[in-house]
PDB file of N, CA and C in Angstrom:
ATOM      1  N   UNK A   1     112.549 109.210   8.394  1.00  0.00           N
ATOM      2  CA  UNK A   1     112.249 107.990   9.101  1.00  0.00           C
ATOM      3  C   UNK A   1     113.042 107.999  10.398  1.00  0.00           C
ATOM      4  N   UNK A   2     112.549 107.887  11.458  1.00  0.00           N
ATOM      5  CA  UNK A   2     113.006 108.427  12.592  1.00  0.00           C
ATOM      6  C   UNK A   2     113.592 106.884  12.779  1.00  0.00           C
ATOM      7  N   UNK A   3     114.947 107.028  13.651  1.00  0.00           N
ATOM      8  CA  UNK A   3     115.093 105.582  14.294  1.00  0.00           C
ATOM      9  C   UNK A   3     115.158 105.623  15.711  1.00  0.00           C
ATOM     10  N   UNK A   4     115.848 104.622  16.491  1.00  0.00           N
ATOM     11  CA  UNK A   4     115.774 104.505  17.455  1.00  0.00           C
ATOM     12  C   UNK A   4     117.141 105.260  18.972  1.00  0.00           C
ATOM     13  N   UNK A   5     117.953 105.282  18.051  1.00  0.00           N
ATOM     14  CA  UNK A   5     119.081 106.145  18.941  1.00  0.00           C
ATOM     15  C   UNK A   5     119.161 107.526  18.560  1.00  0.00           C
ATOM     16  N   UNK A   6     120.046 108.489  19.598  1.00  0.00           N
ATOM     17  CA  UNK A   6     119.596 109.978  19.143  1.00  0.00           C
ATOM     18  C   UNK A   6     121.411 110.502  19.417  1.00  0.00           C
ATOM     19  N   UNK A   7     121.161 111.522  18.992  1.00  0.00           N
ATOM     20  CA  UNK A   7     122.888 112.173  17.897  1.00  0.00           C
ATOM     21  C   UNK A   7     123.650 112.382  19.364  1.00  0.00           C
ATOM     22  N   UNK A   8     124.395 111.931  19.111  1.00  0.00           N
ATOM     23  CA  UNK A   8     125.442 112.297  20.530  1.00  0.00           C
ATOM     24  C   UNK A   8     126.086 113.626  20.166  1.00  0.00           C
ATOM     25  N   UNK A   9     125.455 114.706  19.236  1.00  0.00           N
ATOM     26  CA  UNK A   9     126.130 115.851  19.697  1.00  0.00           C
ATOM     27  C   UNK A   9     125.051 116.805  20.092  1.00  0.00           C
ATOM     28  N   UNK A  10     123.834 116.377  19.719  1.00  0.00           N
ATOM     29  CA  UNK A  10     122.398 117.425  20.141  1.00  0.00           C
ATOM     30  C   UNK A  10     121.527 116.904  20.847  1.00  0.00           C
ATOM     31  N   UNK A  11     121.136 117.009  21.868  1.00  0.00           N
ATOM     32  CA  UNK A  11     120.713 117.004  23.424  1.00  0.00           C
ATOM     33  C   UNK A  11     118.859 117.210  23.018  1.00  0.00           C
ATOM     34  N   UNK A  12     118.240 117.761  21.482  1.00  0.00           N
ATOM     35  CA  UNK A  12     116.927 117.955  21.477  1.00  0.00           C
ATOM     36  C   UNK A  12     117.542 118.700  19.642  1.00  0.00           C
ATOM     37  N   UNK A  13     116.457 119.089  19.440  1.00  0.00           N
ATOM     38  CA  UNK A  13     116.073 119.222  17.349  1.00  0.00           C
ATOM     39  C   UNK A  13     114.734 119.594  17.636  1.00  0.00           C
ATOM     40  N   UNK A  14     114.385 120.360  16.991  1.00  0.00           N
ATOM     41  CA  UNK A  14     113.130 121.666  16.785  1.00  0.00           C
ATOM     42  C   UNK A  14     111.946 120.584  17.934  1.00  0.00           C
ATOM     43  N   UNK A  15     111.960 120.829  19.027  1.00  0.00           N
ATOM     44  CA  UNK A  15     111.150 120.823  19.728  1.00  0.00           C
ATOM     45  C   UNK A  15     110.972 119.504  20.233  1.00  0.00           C
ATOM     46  N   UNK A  16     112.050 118.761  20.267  1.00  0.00           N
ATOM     47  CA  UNK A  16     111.765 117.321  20.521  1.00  0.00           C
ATOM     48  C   UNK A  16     113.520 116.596  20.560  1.00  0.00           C
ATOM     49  N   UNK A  17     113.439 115.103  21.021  1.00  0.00           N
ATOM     50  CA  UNK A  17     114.989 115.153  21.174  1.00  0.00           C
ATOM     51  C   UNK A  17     115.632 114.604  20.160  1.00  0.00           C
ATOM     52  N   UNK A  18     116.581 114.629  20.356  1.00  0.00           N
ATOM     53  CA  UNK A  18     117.491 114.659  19.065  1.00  0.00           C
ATOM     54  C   UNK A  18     117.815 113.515  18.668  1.00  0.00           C
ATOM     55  N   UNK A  19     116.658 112.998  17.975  1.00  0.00           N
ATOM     56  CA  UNK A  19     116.884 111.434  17.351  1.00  0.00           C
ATOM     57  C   UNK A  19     117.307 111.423  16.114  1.00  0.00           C
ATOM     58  N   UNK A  20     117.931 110.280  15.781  1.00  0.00           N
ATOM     59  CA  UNK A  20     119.095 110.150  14.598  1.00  0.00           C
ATOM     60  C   UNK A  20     117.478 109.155  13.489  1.00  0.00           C
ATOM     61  N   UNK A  21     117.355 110.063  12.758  1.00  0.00           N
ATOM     62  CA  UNK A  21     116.436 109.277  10.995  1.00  0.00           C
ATOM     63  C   UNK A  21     117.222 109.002   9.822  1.00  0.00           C
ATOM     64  N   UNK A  22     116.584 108.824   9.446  1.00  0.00           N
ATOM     65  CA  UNK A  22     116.901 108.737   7.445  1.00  0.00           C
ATOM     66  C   UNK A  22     116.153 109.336   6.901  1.00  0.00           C
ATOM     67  N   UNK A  23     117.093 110.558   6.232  1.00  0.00           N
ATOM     68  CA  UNK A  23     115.949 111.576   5.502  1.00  0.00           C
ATOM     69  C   UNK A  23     116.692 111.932   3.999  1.00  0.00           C
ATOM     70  N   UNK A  24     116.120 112.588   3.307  1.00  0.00           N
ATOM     71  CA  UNK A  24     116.893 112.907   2.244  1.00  0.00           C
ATOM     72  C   UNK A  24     117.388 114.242   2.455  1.00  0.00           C
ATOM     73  N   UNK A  25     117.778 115.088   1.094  1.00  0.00           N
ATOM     74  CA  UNK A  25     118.653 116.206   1.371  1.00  0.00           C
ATOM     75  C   UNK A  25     118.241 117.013   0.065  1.00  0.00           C
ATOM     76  N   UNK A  26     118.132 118.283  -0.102  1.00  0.00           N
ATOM     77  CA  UNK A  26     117.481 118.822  -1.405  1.00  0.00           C
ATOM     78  C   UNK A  26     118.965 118.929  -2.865  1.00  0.00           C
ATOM     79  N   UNK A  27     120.503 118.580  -1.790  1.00  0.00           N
ATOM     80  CA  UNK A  27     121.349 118.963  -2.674  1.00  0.00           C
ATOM     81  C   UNK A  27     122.319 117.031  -2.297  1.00  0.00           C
ATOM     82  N   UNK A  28     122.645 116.641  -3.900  1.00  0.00           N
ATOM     83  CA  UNK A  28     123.358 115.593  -3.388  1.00  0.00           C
ATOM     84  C   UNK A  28     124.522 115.328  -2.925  1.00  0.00           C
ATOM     85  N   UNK A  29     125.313 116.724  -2.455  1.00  0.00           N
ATOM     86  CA  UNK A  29     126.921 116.189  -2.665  1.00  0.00           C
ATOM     87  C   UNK A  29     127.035 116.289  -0.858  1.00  0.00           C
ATOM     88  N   UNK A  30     126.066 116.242  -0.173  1.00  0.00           N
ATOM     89  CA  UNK A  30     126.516 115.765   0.919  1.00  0.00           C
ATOM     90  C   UNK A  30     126.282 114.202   1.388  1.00  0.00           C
ATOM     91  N   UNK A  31     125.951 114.258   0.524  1.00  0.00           N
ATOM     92  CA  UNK A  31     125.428 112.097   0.387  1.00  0.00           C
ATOM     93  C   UNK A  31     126.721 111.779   0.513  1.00  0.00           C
ATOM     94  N   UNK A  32     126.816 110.511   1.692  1.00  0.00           N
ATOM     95  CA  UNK A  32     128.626 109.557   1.674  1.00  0.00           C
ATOM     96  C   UNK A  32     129.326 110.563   2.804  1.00  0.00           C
ATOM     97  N   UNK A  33     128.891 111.831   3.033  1.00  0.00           N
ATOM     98  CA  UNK A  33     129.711 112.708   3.648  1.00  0.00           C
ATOM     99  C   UNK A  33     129.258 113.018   5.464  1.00  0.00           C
ATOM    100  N   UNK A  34     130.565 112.856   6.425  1.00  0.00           N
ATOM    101  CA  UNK A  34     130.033 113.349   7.836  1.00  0.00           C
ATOM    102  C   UNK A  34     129.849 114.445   7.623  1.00  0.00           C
ATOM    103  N   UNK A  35     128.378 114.955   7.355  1.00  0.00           N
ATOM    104  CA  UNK A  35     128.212 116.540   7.373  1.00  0.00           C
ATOM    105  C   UNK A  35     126.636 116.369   8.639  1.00  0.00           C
ATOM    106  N   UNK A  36     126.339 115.852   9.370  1.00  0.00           N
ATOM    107  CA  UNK A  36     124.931 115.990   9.744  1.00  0.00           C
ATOM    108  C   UNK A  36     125.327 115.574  11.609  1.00  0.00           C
ATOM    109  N   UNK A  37     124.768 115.485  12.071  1.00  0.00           N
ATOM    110  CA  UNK A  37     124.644 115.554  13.293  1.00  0.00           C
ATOM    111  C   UNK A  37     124.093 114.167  14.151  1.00  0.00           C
ATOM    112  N   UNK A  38     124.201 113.110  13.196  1.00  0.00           N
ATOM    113  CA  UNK A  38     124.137 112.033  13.242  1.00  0.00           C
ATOM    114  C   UNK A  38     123.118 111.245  12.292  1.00  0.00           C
ATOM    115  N   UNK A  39     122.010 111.970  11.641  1.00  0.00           N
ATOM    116  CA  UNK A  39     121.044 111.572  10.872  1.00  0.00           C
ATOM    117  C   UNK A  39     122.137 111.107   9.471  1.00  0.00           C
ATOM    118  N   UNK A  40     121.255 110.156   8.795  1.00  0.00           N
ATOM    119  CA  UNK A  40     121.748 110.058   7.389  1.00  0.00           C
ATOM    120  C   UNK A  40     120.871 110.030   6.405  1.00  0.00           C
ATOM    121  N   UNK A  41     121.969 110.708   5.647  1.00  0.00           N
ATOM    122  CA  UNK A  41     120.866 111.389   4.222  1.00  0.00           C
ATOM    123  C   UNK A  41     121.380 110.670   3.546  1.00  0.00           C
ATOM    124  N   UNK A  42     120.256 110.303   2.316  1.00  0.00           N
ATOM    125  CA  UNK A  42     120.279 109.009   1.443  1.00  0.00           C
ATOM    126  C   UNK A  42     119.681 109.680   0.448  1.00  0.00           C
ATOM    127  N   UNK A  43     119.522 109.309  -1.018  1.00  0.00           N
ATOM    128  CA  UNK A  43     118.805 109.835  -2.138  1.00  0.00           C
ATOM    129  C   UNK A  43     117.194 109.779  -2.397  1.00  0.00           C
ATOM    130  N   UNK A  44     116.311 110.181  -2.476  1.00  0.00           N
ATOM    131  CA  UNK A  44     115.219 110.089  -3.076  1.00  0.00           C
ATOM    132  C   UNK A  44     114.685 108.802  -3.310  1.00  0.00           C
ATOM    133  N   UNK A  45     115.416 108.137  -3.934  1.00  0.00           N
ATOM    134  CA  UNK A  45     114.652 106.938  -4.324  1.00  0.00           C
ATOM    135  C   UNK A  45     114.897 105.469  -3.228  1.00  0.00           C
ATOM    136  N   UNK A  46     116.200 106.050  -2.640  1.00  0.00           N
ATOM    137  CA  UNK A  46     116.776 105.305  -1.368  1.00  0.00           C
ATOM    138  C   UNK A  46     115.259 105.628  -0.341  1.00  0.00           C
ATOM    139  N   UNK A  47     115.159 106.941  -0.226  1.00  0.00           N
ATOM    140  CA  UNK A  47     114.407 106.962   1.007  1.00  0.00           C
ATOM    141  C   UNK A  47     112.704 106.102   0.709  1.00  0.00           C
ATOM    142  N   UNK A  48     112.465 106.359  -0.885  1.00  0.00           N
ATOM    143  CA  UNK A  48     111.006 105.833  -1.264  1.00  0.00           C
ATOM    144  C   UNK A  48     110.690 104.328  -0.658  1.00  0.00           C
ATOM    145  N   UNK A  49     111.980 103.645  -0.744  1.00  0.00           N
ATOM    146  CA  UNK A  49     111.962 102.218  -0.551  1.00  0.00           C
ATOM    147  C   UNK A  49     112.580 101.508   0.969  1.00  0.00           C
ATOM    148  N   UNK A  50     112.565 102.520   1.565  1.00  0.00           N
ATOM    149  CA  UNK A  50     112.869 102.351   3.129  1.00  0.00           C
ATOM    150  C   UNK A  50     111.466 102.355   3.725  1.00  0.00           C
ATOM    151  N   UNK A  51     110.975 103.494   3.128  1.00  0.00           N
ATOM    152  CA  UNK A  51     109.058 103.606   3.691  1.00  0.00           C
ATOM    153  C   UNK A  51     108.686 102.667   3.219  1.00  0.00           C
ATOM    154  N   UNK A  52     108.934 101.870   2.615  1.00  0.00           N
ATOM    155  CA  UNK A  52     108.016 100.046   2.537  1.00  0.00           C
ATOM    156  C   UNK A  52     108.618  98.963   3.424  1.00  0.00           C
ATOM    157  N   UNK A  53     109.878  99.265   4.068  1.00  0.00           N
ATOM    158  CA  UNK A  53     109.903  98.537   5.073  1.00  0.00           C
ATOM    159  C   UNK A  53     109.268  98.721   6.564  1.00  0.00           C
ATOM    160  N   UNK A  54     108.578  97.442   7.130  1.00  0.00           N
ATOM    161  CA  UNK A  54     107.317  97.572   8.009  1.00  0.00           C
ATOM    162  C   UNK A  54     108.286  98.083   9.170  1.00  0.00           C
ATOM    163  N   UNK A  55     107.022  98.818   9.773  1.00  0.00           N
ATOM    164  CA  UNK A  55     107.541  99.576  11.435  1.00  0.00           C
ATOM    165  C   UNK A  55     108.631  98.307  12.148  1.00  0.00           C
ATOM    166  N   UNK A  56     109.343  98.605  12.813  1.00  0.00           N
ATOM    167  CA  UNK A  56     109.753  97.665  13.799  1.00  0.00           C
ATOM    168  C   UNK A  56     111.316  96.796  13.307  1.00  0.00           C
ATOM    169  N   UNK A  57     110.923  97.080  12.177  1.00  0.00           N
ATOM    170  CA  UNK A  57     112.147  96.289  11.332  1.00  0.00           C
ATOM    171  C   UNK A  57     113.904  96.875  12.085  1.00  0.00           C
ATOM    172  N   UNK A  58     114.124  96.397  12.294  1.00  0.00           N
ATOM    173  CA  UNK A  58     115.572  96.417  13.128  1.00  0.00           C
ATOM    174  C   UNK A  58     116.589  96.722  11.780  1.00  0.00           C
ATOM    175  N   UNK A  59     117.166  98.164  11.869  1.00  0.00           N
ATOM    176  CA  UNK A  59     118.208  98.497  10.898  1.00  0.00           C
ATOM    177  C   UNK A  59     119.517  98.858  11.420  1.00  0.00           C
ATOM    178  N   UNK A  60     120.374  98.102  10.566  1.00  0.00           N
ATOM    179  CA  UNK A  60     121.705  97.903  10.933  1.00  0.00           C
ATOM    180  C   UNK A  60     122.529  98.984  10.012  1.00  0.00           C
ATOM    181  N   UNK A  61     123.116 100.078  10.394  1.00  0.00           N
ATOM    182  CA  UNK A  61     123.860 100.908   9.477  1.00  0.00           C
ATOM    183  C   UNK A  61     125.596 100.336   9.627  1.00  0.00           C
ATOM    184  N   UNK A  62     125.544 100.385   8.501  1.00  0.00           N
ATOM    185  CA  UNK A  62     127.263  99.656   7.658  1.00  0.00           C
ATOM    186  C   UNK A  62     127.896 100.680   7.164  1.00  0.00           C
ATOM    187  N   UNK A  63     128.739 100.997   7.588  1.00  0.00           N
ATOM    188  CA  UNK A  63     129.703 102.126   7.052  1.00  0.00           C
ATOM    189  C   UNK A  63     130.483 101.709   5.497  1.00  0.00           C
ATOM    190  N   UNK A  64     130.557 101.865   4.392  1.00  0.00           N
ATOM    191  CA  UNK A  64     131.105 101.300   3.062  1.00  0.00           C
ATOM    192  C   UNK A  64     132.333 102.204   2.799  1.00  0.00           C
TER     193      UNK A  64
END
């Protein structure tokens, strides 16, 4: 899920610029962790229920 600001350390990402999403990850122990380049990875069932929130919706990320 792509958002609206892009990673202040990569300038572009496979062919396009380097916007910060919410995606998942195939392994979980980088979940909670600065390992990515500004994107955040969330679990499977996190990401299922983000795709039902409508386009446009204004998301606020909270650091815990």
């Amino acid at each position: 899920l792509p958002l609206g600001s892009h990673s202040d350390t990569l300038d572009d990402f496979g062919g396009g610029p380097g916007t910060v999403a919410i995606h998942t990850w195939p392994t979980e122990d980088v979940l909670g962790t600065a390992t990515s380049h500004g994107c955040i990875r969330v679990p499977q069932d996190a990401l299922e229920r983000l795709t039902e929130v409508p386009l446009g919706t204004v998301v606020l990320v909270d650091e815990q």
